[in-house]
C-alpha atoms as a PDB file:
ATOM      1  CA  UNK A   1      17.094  25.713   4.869  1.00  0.00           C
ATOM      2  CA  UNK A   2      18.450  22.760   2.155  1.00  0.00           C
ATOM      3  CA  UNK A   3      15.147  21.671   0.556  1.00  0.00           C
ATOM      4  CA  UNK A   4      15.837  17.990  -0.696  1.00  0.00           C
ATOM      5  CA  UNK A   5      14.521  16.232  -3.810  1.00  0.00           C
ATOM      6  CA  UNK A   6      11.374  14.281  -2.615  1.00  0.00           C
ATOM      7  CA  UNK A   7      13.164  10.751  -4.328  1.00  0.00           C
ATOM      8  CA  UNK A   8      16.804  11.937  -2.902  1.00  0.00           C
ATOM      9  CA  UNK A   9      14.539  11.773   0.733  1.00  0.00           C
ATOM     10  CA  UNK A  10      13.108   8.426   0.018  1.00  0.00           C
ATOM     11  CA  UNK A  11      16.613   6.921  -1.287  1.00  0.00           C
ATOM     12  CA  UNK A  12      18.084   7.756   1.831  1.00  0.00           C
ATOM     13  CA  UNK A  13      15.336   6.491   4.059  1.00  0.00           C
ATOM     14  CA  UNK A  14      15.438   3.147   2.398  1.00  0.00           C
ATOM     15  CA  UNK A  15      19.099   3.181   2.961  1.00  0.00           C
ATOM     16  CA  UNK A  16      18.627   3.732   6.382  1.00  0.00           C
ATOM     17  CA  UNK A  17      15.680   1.467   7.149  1.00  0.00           C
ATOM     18  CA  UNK A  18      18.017  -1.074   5.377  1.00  0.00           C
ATOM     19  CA  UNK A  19      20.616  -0.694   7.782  1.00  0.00           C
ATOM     20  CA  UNK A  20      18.260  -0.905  10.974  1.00  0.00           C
ATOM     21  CA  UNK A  21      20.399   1.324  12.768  1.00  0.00           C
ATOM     22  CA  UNK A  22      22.632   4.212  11.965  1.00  0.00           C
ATOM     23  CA  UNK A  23      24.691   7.253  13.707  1.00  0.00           C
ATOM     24  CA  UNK A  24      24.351  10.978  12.689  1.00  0.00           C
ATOM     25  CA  UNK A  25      27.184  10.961  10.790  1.00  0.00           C
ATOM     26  CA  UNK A  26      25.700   8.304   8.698  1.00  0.00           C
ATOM     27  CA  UNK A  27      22.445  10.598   8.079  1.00  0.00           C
ATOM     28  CA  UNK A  28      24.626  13.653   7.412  1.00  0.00           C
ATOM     29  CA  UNK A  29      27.042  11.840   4.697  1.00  0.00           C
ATOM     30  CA  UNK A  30      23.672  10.149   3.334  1.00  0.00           C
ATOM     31  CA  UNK A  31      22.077  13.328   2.776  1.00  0.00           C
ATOM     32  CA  UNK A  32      25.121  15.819   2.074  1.00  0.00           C
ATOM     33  CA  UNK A  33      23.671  18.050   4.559  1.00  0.00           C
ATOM     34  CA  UNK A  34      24.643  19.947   7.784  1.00  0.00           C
ATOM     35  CA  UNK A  35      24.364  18.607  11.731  1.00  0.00           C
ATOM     36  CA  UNK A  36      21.279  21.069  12.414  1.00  0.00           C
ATOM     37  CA  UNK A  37      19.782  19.751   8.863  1.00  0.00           C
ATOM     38  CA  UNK A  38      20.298  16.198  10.103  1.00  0.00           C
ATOM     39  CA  UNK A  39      18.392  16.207  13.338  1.00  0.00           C
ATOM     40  CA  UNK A  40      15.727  18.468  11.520  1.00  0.00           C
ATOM     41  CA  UNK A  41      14.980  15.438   9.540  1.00  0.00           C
ATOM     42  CA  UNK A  42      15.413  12.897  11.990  1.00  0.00           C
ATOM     43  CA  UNK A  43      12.827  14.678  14.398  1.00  0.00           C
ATOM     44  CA  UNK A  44      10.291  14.996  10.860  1.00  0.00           C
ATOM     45  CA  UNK A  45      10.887  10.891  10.210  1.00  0.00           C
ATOM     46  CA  UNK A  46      10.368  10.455  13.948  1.00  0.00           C
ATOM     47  CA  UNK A  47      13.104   8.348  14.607  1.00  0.00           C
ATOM     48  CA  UNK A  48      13.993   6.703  17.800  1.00  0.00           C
ATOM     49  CA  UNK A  49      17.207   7.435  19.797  1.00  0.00           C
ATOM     50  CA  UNK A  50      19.458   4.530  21.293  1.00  0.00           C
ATOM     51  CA  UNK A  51      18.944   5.039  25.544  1.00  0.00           C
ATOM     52  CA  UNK A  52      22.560   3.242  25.833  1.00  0.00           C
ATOM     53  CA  UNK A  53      25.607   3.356  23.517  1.00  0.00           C
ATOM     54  CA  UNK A  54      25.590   7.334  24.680  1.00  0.00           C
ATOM     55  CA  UNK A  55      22.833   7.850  22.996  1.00  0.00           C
ATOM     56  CA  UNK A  56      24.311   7.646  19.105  1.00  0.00           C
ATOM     57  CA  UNK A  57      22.355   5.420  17.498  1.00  0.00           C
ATOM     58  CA  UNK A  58      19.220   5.856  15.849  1.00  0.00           C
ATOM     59  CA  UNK A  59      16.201   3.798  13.910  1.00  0.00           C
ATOM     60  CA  UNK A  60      13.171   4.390  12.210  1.00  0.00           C
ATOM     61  CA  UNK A  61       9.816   4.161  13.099  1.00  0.00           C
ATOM     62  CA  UNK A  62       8.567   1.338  10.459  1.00  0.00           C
ATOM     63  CA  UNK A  63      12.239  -0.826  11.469  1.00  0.00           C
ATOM     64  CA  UNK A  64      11.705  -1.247  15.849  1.00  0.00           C
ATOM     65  CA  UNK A  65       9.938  -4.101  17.021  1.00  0.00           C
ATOM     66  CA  UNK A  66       9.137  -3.216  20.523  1.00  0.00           C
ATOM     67  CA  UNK A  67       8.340  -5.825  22.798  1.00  0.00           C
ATOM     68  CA  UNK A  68       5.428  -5.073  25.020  1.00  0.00           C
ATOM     69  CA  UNK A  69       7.226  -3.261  27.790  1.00  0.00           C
ATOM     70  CA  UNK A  70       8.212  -0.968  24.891  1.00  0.00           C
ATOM     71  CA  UNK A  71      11.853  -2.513  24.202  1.00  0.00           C
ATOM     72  CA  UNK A  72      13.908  -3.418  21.498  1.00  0.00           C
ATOM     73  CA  UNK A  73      17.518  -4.301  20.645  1.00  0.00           C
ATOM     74  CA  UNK A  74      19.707  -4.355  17.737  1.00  0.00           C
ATOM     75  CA  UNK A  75      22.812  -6.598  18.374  1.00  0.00           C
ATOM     76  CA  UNK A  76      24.149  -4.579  21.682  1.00  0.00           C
ATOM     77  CA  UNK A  77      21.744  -1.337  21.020  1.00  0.00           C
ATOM     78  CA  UNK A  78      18.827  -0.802  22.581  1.00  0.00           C
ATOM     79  CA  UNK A  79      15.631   1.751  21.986  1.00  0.00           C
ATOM     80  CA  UNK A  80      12.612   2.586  23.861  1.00  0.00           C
ATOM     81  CA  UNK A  81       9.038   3.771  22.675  1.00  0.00           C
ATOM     82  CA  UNK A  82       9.922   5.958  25.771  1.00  0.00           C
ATOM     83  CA  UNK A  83      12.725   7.957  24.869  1.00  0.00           C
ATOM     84  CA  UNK A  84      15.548   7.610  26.992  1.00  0.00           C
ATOM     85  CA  UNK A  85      16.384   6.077  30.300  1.00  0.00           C
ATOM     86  CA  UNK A  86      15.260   7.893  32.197  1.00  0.00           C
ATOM     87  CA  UNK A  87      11.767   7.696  31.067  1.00  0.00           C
ATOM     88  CA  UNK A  88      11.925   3.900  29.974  1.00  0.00           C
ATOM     89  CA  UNK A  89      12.978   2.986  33.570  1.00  0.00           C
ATOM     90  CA  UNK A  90      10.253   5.294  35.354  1.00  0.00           C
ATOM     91  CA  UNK A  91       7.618   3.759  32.777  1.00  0.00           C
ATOM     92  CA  UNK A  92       9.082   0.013  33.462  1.00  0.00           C
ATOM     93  CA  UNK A  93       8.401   0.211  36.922  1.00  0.00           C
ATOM     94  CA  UNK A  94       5.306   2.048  37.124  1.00  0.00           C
ATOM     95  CA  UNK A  95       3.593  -0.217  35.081  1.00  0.00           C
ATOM     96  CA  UNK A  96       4.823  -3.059  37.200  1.00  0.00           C
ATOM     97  CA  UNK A  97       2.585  -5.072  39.425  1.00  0.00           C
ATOM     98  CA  UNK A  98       5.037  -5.907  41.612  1.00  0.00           C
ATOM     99  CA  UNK A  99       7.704  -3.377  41.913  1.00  0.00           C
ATOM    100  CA  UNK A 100      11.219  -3.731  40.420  1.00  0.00           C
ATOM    101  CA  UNK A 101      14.523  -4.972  41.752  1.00  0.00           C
ATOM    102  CA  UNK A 102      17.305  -3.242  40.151  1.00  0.00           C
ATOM    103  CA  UNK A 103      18.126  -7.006  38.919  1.00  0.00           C
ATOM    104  CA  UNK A 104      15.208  -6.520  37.197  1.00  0.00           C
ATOM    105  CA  UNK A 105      15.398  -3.293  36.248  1.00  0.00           C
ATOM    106  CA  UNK A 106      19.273  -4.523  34.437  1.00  0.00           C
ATOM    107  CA  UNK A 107      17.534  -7.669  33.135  1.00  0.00           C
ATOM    108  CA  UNK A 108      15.042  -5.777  31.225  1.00  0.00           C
ATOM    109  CA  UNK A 109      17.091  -2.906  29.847  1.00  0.00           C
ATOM    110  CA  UNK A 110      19.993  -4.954  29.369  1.00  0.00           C
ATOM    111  CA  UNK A 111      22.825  -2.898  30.954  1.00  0.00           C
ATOM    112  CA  UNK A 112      24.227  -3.350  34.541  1.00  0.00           C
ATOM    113  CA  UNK A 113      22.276  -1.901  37.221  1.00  0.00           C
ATOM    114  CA  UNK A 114      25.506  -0.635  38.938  1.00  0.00           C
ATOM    115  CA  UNK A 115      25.798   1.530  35.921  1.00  0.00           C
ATOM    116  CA  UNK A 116      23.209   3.307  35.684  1.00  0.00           C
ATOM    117  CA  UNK A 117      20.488   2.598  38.616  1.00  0.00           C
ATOM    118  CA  UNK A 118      22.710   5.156  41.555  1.00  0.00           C
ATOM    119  CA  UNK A 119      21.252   8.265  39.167  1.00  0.00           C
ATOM    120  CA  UNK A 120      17.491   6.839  40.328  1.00  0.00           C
ATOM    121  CA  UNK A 121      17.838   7.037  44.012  1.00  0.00           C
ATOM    122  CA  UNK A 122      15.412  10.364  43.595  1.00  0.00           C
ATOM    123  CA  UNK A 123      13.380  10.601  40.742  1.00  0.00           C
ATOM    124  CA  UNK A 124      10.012  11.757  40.235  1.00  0.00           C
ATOM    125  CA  UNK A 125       7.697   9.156  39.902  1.00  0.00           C
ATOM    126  CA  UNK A 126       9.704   6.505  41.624  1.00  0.00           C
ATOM    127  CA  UNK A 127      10.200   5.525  45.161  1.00  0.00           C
ATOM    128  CA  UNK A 128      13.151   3.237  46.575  1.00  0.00           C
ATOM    129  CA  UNK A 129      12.848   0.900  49.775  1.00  0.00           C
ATOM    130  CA  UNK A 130      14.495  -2.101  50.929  1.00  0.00           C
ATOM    131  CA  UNK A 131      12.456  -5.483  51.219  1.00  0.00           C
ATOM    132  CA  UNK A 132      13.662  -8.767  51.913  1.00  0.00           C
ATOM    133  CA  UNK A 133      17.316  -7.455  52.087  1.00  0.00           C
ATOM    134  CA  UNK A 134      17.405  -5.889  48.658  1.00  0.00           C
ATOM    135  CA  UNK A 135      16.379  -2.466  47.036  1.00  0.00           C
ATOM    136  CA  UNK A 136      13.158  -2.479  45.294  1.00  0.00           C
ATOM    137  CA  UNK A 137      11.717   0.583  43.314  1.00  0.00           C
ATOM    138  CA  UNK A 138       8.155   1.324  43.179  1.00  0.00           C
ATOM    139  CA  UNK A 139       5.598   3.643  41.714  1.00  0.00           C
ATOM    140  CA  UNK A 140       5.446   7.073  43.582  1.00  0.00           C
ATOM    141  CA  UNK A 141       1.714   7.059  43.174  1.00  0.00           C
ATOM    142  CA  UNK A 142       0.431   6.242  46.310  1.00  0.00           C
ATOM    143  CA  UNK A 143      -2.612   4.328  45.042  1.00  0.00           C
ATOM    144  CA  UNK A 144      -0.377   2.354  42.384  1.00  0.00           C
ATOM    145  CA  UNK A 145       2.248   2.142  45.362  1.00  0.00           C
ATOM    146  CA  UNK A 146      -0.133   0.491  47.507  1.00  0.00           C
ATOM    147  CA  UNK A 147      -1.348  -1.978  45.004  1.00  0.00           C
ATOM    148  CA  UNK A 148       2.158  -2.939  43.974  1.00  0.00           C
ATOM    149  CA  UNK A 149       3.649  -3.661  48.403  1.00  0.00           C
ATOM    150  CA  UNK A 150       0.178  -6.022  48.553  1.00  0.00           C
ATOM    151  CA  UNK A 151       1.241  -8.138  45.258  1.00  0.00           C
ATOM    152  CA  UNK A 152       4.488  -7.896  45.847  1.00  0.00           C
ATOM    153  CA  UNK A 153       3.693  -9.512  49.753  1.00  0.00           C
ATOM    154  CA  UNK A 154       1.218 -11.747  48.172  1.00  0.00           C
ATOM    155  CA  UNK A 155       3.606 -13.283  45.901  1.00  0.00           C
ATOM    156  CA  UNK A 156       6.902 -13.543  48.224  1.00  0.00           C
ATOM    157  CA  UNK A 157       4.215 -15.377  50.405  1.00  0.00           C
ATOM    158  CA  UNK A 158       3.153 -17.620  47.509  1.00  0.00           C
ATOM    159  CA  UNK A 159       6.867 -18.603  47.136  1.00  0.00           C
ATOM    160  CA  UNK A 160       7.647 -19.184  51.070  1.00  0.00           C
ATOM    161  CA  UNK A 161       9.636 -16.086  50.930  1.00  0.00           C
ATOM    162  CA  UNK A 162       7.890 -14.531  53.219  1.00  0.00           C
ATOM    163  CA  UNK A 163       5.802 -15.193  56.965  1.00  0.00           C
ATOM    164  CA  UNK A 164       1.711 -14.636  57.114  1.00  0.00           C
ATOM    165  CA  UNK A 165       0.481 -12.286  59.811  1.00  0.00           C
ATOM    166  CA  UNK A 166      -0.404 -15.443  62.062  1.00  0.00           C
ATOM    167  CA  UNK A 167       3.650 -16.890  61.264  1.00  0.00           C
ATOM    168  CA  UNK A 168       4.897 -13.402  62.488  1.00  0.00           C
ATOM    169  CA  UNK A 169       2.780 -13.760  65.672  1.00  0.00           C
ATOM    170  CA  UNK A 170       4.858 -17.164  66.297  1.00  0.00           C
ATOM    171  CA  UNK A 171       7.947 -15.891  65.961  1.00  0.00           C
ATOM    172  CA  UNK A 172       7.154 -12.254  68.072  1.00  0.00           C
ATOM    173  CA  UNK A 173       5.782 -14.568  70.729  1.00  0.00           C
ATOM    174  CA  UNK A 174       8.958 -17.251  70.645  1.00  0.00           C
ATOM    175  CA  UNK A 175      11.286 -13.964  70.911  1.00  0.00           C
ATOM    176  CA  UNK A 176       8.843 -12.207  74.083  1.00  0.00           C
ATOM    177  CA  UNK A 177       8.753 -15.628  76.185  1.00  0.00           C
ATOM    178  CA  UNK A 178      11.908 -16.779  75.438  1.00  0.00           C
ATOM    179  CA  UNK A 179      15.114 -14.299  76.684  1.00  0.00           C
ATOM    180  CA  UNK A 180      18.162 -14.258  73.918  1.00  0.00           C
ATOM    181  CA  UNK A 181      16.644 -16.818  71.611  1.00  0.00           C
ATOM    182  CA  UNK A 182      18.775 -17.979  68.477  1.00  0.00           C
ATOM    183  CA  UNK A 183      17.857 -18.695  65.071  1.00  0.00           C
ATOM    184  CA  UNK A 184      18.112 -22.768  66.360  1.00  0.00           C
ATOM    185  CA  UNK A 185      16.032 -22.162  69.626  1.00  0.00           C
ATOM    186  CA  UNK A 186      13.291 -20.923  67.379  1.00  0.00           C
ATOM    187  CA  UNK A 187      13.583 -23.424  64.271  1.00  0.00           C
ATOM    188  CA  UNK A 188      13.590 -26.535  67.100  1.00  0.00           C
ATOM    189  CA  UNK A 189      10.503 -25.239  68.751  1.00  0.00           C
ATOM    190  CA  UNK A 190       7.428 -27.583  67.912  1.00  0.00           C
ATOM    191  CA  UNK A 191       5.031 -24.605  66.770  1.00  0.00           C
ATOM    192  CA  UNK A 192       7.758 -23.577  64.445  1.00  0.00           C
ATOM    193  CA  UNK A 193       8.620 -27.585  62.787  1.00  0.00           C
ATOM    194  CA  UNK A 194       4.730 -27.690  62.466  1.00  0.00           C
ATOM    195  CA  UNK A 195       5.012 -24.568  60.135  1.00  0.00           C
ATOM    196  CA  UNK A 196       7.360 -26.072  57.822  1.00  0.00           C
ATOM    197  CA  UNK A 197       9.406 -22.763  57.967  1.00  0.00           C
ATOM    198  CA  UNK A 198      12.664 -22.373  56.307  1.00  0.00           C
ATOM    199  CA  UNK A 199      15.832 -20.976  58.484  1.00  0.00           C
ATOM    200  CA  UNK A 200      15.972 -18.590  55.268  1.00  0.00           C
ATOM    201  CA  UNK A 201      12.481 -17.250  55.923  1.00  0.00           C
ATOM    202  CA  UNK A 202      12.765 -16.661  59.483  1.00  0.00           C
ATOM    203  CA  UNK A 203      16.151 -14.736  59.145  1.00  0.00           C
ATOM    204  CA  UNK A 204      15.279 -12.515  56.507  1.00  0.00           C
ATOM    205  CA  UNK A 205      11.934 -11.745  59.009  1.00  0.00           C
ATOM    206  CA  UNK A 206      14.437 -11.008  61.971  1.00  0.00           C
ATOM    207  CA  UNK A 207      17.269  -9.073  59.428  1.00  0.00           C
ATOM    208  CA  UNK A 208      14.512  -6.770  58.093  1.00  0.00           C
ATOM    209  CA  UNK A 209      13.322  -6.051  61.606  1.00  0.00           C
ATOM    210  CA  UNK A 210      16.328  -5.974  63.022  1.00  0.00           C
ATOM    211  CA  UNK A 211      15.379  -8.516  66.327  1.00  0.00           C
ATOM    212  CA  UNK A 212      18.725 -10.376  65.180  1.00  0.00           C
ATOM    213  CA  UNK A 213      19.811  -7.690  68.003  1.00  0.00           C
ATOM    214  CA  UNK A 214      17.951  -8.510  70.721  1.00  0.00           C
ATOM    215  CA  UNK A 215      19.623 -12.215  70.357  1.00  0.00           C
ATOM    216  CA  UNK A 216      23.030 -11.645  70.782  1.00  0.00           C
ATOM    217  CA  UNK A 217      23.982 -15.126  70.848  1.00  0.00           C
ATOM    218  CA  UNK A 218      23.042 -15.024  67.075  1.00  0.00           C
ATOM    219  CA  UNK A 219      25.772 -14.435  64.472  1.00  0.00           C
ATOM    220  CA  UNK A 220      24.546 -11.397  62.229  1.00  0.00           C
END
């Protein structure tokens, strides 16, 4: 194997560190080496690997700044304390305390989640479900699972995004007494004004059970 002068070495990763990031190409001109050579060293310096851009980028160690979901971005590349994006996106969500929209997912990793989010549909460590008429990924672990359905509940309840137990038993009971009842019966009955629930509320409730098709007088 090319042995390289110690200085030659520390030239090159000062070069390097200079220029934030830098391809394998880069790295192999730098150090007048072969391909092999070049990803010996890069693996000894312990450099991280771009998870977008294909993957052909690199930076060291002592020049990423990762955030504290383990991020960082260099103009339009992006590394993870991870490793790829795979891993970065299992991580991301299993150390969420909520669960992850693929909106979410996108907004953190900075791509598109149309690009990349139809290779997580089954992956270990991850589980997908729909929830309030979107796809929302959770942690495969059922304990962690558990915890992150109750916040998640919690929260959308917080916002008004969601009915309580005793708003559910409203609605079931409006639906059971009255035959073919619309979205307007139920919003103009008096237990339902006293509520102060939104139309959005109560048709997300009836779209994620589907009892929009028990009222056929109801547009979808």
């Amino acid at each position: 194997m090319l042995k390289f002068h110690e200085k030659k070495l520390e030239s090159v990763f000062k070069f390097l560190e200079g220029k934030k990031v830098f391809t394998l190409d880069q790295l192999v001109s730098s150090l007048s080496c072969s391909t092999p050579t070049a990803r010996l060293k890069l693996k000894q310096w312990q450099a991280y690997t771009s998870y977008n851009q294909n993957g052909r980028y690199y930076t060291m160690p002592t020049v990423a700044r990762f955030d504290e979901n383990g991020l960082w971005s260099y103009e339009a590349i992006s590394f993870s304390k991870y490793g790829n994006l795979r891993n970065t996106v299992v991580h991301l969500i299993n150390n969420s305390p909520l669960g992850l929209t693929g909106n979410e997912i996108g907004n953190l990793v900075r791509l598109a989640p149309r690009s990349f989010l139809h290779h997580f549909r089954k992956v270990a460590g991850i589980c997908r479900e729909k929830r309030e008429g979107v796809y929302v990924y959770f942690s495969e672990d059922v304990d962690r699972y558990k915890e992150q359905v109750r916040n998640r509940s919690r929260a959308l309840i917080a916002e008004g995004k969601l009915l309580r137990d005793a708003d559910v038993i409203v609605i079931l009971t409006a639906l059971i007494k009255h035959h073919e009842i619309t979205i307007e019966d139920i919003m103009g009955l008096p237990e339902v004004r006293s509520g102060n629930f939104s139309r959005v509320v109560i048709r997300e409730f009836l779209d994620r059970h589907d009892l929009l098709k028990k009222t056929p007088s109801t547009k979808p």
